[in-house]
N, C-alpha and C. Protein backbone atom coordinates (compact mmCIF):
# COMPACT_ATOMS: atom_id res chain seq x y z
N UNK A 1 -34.92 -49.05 -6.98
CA UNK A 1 -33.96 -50.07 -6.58
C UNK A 1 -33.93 -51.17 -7.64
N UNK A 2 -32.98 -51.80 -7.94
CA UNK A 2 -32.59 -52.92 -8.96
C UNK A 2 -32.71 -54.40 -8.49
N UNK A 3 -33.09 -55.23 -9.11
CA UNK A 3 -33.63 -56.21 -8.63
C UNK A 3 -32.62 -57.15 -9.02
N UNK A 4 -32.99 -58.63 -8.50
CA UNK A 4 -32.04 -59.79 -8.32
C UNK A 4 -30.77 -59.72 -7.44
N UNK A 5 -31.10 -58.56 -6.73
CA UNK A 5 -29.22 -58.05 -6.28
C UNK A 5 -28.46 -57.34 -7.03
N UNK A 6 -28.84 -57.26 -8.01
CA UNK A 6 -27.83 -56.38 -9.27
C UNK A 6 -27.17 -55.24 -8.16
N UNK A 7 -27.54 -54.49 -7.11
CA UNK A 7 -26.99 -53.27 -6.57
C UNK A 7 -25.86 -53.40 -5.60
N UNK A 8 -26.25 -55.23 -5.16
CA UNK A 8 -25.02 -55.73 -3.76
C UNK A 8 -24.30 -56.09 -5.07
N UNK A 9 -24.61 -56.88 -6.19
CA UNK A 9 -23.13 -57.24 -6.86
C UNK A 9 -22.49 -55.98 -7.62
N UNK A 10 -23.44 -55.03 -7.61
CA UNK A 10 -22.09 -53.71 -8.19
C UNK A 10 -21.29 -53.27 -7.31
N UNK A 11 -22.14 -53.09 -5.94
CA UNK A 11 -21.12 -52.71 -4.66
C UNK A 11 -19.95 -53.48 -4.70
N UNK A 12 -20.46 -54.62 -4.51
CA UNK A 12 -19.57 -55.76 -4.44
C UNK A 12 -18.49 -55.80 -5.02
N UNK A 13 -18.12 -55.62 -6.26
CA UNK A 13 -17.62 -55.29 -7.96
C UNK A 13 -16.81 -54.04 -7.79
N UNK A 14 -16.98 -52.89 -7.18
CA UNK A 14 -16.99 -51.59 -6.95
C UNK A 14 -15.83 -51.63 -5.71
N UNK A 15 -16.35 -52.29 -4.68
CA UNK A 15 -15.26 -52.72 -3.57
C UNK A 15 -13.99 -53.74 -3.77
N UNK A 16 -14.31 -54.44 -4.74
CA UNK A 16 -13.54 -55.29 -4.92
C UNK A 16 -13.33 -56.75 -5.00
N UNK A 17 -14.89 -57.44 -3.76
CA UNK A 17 -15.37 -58.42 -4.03
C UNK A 17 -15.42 -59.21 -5.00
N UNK A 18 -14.55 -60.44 -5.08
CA UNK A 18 -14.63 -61.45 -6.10
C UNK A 18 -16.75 -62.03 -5.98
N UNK A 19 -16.35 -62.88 -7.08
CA UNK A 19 -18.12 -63.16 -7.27
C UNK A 19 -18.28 -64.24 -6.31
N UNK A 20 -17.44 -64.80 -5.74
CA UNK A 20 -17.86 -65.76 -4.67
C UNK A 20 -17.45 -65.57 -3.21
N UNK A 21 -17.58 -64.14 -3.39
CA UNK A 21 -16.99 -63.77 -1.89
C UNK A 21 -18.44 -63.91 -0.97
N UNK A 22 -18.08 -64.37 0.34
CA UNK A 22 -19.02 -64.12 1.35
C UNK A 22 -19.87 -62.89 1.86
N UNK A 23 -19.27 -61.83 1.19
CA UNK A 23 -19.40 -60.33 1.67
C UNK A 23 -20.22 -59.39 1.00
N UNK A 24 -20.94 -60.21 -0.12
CA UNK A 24 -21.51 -59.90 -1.12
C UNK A 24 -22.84 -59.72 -0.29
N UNK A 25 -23.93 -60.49 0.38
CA UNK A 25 -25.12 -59.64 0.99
C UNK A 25 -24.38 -58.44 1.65
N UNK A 26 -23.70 -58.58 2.43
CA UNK A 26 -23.59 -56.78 3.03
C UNK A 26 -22.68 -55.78 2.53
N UNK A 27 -22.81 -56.13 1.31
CA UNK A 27 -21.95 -55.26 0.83
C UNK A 27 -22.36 -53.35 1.17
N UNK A 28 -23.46 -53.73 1.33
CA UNK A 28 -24.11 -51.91 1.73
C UNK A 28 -23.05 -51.37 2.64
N UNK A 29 -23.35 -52.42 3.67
CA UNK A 29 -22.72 -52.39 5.10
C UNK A 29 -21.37 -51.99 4.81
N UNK A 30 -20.57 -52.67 4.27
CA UNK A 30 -19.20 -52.82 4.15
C UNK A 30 -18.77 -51.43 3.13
N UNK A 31 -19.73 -51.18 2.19
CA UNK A 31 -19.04 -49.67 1.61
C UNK A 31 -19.63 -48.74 2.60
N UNK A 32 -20.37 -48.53 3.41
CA UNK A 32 -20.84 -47.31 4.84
C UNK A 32 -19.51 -47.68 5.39
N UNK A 33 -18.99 -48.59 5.69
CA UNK A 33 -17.87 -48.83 6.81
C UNK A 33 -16.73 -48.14 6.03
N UNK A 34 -16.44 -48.52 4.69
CA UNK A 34 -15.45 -47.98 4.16
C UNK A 34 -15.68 -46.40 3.28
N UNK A 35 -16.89 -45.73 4.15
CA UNK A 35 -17.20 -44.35 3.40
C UNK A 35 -17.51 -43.98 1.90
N UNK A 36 -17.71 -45.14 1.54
CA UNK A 36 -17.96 -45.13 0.01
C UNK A 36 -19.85 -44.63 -0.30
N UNK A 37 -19.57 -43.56 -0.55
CA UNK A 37 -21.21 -42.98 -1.43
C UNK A 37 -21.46 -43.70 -2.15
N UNK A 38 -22.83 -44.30 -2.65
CA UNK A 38 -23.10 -44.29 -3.71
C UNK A 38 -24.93 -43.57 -4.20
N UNK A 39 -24.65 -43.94 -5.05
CA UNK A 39 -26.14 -43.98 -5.60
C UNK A 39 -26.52 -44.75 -6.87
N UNK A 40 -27.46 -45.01 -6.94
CA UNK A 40 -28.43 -45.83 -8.12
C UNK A 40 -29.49 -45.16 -9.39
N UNK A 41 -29.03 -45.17 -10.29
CA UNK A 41 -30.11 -43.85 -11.25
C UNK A 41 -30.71 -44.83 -12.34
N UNK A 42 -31.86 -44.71 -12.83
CA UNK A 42 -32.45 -45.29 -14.20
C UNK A 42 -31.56 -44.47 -15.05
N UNK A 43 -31.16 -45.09 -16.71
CA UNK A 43 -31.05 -44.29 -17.62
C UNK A 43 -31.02 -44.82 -18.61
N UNK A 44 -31.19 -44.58 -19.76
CA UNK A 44 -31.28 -45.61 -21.38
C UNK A 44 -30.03 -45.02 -21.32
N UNK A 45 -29.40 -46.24 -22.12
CA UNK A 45 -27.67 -45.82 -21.79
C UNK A 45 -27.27 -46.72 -22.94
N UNK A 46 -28.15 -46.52 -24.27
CA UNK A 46 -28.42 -46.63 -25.82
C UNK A 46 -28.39 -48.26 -26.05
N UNK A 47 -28.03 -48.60 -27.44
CA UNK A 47 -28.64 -50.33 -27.89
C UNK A 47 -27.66 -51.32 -27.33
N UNK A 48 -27.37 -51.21 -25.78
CA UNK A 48 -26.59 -52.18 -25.39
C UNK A 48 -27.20 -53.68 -24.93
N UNK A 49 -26.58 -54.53 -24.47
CA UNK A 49 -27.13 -55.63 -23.85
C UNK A 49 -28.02 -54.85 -22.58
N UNK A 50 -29.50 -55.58 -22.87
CA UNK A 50 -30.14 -54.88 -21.39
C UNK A 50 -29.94 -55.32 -20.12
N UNK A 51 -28.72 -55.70 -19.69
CA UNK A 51 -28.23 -55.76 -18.57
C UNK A 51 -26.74 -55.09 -18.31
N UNK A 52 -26.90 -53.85 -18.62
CA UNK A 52 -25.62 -52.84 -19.17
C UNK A 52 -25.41 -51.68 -17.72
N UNK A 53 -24.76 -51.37 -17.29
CA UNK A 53 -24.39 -50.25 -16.09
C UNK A 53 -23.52 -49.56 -16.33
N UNK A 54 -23.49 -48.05 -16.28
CA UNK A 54 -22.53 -47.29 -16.11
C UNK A 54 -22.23 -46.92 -14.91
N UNK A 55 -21.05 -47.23 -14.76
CA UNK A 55 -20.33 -47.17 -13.60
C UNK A 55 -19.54 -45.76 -13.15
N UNK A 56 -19.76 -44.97 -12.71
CA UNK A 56 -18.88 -43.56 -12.73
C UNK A 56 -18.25 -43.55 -11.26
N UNK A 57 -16.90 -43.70 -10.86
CA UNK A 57 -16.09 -43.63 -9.60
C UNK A 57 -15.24 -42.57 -9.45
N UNK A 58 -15.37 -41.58 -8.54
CA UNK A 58 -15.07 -40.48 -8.38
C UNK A 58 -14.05 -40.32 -7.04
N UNK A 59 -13.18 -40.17 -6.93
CA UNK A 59 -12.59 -40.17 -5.94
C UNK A 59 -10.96 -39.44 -5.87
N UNK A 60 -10.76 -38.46 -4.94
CA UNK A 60 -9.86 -37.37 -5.37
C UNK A 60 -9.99 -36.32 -6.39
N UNK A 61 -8.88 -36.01 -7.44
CA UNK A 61 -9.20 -35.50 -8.42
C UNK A 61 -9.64 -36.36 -9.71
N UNK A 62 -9.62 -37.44 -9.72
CA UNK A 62 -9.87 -38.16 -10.54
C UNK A 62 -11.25 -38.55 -10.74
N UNK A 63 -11.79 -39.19 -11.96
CA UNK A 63 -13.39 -40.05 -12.17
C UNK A 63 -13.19 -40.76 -13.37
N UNK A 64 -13.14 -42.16 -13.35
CA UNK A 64 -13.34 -43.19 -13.85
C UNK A 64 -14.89 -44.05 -14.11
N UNK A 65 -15.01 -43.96 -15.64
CA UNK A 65 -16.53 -44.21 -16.34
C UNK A 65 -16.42 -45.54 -16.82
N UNK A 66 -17.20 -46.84 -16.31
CA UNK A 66 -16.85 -47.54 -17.14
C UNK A 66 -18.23 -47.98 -17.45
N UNK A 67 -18.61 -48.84 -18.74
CA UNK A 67 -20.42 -49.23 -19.20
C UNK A 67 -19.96 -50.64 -19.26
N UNK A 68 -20.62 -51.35 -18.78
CA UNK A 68 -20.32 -52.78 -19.03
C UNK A 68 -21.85 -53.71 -18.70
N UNK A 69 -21.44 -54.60 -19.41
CA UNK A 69 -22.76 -55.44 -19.40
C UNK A 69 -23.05 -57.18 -18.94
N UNK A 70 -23.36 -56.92 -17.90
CA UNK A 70 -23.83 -58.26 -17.35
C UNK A 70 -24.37 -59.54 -18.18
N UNK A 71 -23.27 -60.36 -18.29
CA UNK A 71 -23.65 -61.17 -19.70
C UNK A 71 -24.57 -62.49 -18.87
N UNK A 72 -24.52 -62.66 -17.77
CA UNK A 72 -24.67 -64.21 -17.27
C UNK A 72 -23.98 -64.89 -16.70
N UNK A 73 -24.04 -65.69 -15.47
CA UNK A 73 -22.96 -66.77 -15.01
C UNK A 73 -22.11 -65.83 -14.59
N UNK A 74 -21.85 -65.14 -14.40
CA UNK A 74 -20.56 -64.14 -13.56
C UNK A 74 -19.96 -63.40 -14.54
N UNK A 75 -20.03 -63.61 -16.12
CA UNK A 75 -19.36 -63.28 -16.80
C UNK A 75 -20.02 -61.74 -17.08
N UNK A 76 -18.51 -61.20 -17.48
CA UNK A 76 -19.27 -59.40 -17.48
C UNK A 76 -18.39 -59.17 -19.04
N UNK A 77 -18.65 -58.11 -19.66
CA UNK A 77 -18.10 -57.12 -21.29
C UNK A 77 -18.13 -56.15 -20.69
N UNK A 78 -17.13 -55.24 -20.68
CA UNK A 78 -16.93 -53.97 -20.66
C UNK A 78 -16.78 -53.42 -21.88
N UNK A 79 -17.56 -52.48 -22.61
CA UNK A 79 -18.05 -51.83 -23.66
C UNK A 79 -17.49 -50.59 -23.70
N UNK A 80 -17.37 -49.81 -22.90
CA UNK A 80 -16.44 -48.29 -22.64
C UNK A 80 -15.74 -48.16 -21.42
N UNK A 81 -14.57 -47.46 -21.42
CA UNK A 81 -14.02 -47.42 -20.30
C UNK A 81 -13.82 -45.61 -20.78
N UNK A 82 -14.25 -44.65 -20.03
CA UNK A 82 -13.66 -43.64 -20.01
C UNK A 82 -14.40 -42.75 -20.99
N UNK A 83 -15.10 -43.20 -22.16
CA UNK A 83 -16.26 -42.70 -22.91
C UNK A 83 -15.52 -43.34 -24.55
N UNK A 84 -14.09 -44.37 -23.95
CA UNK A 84 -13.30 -44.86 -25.51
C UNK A 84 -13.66 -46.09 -25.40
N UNK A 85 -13.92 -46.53 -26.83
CA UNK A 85 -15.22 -48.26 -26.77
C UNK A 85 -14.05 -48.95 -27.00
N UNK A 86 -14.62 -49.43 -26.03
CA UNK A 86 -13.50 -51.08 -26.11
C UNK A 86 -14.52 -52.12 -25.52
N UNK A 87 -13.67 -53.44 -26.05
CA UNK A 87 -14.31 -54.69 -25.23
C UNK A 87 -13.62 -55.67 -24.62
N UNK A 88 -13.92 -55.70 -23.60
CA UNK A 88 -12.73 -56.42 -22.83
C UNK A 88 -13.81 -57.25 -21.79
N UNK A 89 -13.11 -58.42 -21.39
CA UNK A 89 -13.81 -59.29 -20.35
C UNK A 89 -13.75 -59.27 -18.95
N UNK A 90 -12.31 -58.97 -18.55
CA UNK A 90 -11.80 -59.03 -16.88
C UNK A 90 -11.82 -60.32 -16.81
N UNK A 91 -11.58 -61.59 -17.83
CA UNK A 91 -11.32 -62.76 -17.40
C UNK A 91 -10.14 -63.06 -17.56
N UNK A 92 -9.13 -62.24 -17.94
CA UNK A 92 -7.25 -62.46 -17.58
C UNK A 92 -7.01 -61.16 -17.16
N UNK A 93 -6.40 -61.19 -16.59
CA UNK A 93 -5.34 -59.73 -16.58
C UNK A 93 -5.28 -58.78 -17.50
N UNK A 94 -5.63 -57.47 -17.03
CA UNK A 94 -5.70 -56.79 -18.38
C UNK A 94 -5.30 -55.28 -18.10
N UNK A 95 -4.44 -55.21 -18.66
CA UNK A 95 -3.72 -53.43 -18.51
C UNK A 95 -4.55 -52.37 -19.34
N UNK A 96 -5.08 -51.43 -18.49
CA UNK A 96 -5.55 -50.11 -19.61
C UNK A 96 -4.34 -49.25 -19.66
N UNK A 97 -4.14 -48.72 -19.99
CA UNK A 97 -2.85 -47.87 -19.77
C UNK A 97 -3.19 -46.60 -21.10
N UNK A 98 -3.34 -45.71 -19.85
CA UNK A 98 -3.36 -43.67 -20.87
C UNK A 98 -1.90 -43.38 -21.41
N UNK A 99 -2.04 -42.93 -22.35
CA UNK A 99 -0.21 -42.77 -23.05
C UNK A 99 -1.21 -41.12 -24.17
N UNK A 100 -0.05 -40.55 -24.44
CA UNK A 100 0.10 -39.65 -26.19
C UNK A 100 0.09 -41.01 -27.33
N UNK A 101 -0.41 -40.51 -28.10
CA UNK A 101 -0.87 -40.85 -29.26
C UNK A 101 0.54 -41.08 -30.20
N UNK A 102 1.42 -41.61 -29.98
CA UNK A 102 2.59 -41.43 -31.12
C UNK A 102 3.12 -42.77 -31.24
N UNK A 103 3.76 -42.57 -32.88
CA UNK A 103 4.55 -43.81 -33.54
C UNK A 103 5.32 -44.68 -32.88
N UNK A 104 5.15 -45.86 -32.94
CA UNK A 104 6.20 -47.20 -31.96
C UNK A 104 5.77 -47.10 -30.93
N UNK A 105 4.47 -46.67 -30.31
CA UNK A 105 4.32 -46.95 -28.77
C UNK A 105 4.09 -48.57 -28.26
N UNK A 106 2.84 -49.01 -29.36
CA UNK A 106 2.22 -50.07 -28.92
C UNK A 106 2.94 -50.97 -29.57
N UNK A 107 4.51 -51.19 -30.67
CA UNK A 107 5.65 -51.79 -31.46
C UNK A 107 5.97 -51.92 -30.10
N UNK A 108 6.67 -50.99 -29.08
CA UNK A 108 7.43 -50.67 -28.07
C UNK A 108 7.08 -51.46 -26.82
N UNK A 109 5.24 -51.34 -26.88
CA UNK A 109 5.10 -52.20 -25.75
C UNK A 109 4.66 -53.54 -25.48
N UNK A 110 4.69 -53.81 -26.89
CA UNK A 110 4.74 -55.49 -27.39
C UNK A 110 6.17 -55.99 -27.24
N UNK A 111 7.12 -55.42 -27.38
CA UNK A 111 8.63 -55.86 -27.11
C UNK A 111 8.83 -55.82 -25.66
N UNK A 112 8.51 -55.25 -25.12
CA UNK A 112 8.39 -55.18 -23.39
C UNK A 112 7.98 -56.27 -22.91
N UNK A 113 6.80 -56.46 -23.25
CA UNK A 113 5.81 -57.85 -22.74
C UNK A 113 6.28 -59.00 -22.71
N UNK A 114 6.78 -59.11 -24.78
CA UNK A 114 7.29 -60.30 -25.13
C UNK A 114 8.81 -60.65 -24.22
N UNK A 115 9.77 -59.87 -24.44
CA UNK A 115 10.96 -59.51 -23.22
C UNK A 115 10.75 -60.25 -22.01
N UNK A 116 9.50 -59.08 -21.56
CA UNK A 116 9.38 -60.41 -19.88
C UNK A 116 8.68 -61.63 -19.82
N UNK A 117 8.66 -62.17 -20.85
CA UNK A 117 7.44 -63.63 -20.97
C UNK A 117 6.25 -63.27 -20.90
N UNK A 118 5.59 -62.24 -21.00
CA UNK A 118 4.29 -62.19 -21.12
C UNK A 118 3.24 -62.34 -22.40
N UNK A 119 2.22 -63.02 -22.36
CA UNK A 119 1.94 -63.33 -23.86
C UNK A 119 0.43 -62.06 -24.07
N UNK A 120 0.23 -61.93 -24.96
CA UNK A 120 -0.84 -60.53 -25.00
C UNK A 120 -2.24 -61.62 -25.67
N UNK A 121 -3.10 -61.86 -25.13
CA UNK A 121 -3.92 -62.33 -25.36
C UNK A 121 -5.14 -62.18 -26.32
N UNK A 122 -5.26 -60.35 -26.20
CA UNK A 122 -6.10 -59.50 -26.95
C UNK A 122 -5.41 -58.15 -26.62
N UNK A 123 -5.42 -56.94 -27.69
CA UNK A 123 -4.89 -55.97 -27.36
C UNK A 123 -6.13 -54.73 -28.23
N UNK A 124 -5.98 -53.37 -27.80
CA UNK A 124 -6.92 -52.83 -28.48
C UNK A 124 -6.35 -51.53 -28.32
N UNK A 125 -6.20 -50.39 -29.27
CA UNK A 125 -5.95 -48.84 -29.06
C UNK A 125 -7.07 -48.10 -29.70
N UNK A 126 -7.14 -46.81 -28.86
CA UNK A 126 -8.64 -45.88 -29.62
C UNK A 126 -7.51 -44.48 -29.09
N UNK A 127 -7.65 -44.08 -29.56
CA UNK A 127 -6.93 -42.69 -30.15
C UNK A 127 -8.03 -41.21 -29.95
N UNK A 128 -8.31 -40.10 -29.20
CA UNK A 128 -8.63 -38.92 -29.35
C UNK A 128 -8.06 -38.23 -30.43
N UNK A 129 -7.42 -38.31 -30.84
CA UNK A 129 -6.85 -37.53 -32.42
C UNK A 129 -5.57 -38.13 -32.26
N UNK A 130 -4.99 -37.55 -34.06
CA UNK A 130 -3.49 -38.04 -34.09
C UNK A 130 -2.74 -37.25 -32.77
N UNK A 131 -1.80 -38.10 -32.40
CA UNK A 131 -1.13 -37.47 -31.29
C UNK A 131 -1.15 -36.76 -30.39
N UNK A 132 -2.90 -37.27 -30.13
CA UNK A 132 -3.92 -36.73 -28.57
C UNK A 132 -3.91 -37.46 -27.57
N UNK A 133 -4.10 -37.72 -26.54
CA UNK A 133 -4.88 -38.62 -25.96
C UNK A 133 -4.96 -40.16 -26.50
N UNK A 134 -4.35 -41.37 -25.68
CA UNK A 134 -5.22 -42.53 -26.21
C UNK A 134 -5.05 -43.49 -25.06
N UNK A 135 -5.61 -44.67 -25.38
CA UNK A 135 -6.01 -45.75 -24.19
C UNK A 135 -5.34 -46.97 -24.91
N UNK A 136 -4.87 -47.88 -24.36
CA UNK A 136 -4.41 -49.25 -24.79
C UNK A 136 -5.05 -50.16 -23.98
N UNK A 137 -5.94 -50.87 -24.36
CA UNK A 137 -6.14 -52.11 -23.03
C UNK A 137 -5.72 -53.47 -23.85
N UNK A 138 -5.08 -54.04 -22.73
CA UNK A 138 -3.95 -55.24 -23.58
C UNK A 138 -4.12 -56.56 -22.59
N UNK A 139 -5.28 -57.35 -23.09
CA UNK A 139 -5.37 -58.60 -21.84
C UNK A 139 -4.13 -59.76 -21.99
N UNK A 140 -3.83 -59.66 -20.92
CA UNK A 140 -2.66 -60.60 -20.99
C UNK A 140 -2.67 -62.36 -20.15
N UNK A 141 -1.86 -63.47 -20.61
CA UNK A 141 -2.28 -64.64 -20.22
C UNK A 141 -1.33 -64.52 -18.88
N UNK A 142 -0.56 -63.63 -18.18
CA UNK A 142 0.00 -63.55 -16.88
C UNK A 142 -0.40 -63.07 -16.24
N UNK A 143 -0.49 -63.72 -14.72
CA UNK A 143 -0.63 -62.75 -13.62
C UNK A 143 0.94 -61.62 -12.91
N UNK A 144 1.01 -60.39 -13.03
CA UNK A 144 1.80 -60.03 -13.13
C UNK A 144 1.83 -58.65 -11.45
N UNK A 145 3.14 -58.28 -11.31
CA UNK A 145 3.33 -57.71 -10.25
C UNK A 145 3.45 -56.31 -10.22
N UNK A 146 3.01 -55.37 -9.15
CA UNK A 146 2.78 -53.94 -9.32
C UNK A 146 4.20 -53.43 -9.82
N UNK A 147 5.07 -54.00 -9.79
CA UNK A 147 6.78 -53.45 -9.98
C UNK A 147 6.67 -53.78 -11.57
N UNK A 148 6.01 -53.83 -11.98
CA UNK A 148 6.12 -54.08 -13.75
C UNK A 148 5.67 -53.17 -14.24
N UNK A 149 4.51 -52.68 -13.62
CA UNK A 149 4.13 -51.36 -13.77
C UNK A 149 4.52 -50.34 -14.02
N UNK A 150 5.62 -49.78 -12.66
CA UNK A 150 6.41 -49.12 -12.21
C UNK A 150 7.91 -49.05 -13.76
N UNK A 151 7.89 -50.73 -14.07
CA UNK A 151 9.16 -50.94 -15.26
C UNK A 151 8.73 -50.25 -16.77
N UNK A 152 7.22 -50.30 -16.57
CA UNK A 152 6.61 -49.82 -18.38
C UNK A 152 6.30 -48.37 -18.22
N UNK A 153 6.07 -47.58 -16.95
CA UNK A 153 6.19 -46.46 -17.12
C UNK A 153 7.46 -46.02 -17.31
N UNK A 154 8.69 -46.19 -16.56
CA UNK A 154 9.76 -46.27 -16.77
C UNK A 154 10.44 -45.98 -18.33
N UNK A 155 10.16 -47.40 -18.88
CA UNK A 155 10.63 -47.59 -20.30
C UNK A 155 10.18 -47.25 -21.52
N UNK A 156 8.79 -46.57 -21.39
CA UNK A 156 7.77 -45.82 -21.62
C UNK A 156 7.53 -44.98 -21.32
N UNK A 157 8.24 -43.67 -21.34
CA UNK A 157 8.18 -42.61 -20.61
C UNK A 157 6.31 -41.51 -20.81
N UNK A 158 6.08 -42.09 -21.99
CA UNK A 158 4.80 -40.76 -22.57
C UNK A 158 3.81 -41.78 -22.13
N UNK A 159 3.84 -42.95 -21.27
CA UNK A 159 2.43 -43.22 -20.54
C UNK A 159 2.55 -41.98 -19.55
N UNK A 160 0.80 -42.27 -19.58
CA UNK A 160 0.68 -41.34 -17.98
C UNK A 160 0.13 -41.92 -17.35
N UNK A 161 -0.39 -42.97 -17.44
CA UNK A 161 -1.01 -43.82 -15.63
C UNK A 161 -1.14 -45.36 -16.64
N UNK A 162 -1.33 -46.56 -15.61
CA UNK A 162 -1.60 -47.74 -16.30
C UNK A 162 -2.32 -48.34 -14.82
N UNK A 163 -3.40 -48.75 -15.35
CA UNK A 163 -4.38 -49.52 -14.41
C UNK A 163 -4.19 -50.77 -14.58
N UNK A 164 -4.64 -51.73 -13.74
CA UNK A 164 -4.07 -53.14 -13.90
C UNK A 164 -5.40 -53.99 -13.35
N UNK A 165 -6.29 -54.26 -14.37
CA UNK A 165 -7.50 -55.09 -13.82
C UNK A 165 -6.89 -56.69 -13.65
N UNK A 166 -7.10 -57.26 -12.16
CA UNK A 166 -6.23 -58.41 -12.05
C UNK A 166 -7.22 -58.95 -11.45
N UNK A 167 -7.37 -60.28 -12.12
CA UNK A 167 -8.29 -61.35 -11.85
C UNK A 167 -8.32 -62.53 -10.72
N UNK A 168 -9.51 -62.74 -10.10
CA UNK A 168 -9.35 -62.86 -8.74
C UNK A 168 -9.88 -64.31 -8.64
């Protein structure tokens, strides 16, 4: 078992719990209520900050990996999402979004953003090969609505999913 609480604030984190939510001691409680498995494993998980977790969420056909590292004060780095290194905070709004690997995507979705007033704060692409697989995570200074989503897949046809980490 992990000490200081580290295991109620991943639940916590995991469910959805902001860091000053009330719900944070029972969080056990509250993922049994909402059927959520988990479990807890040791592992060297290489030269990261030693307060680092891999996170693996499995649910349907899908599983989402993310490693991130407990910096202090509430503040967290996410270091990989998916096994592609990135670094990102979760302290604005921040889109990951899976797309193909091809020319003018991320030209394409900087004109989108800029278009609807949105300003891009930090942006980052990692690529599986030319015109494989890739990830965009793009923190943005707006809080923005699930129907925008819905507008960049749209106008963007070669995304294939866009996650929307939104800050609480």
């Amino acid at each position: 078992m992990m000490g200081s609480g580290t295991d109620l604030a991943l639940l916590a984190g995991v469910l959805g719990l902001s860091t000053m939510d009330d719900g944070i001691p029972n969080a056990k409680k509250i993922a049994e209520e909402n059927g959520l498995q988990y479990e807890f494993t040791k592992r060297v998980l290489g030269s990261y900050h030693p307060n680092t977790v891999l996170v693996e969420l499995t649910g349907g056909a899908r599983t989402v990996k993310v490693l991130a590292s407990s910096l202090g004060g509430g503040k967290v780095e996410v270091q990989e999402f998916d096994e592609y290194p990135f670094k990102f905070s979760g302290e604005r709004p921040t889109l990951v979004i899976r797309h193909s690997d091809q020319k003018g995507v991320i030209a394409e979705l900087s004109d989108i953003l800029y278009q609807k007033g949105i300003n891009i704060a930090r942006m980052a692409n990692e690529r599986s090969k030319i015109n494989g697989d890739a990830i965009t995570v793009c923190e943005i200074d707006n809080i923005i609505e699930d129907t925008f989503l819905s507008l960049l897949k749209r106008e963007i046809p070669i995304i294939d999913e866009i996650v929307l980490v939104q800050t609480k």
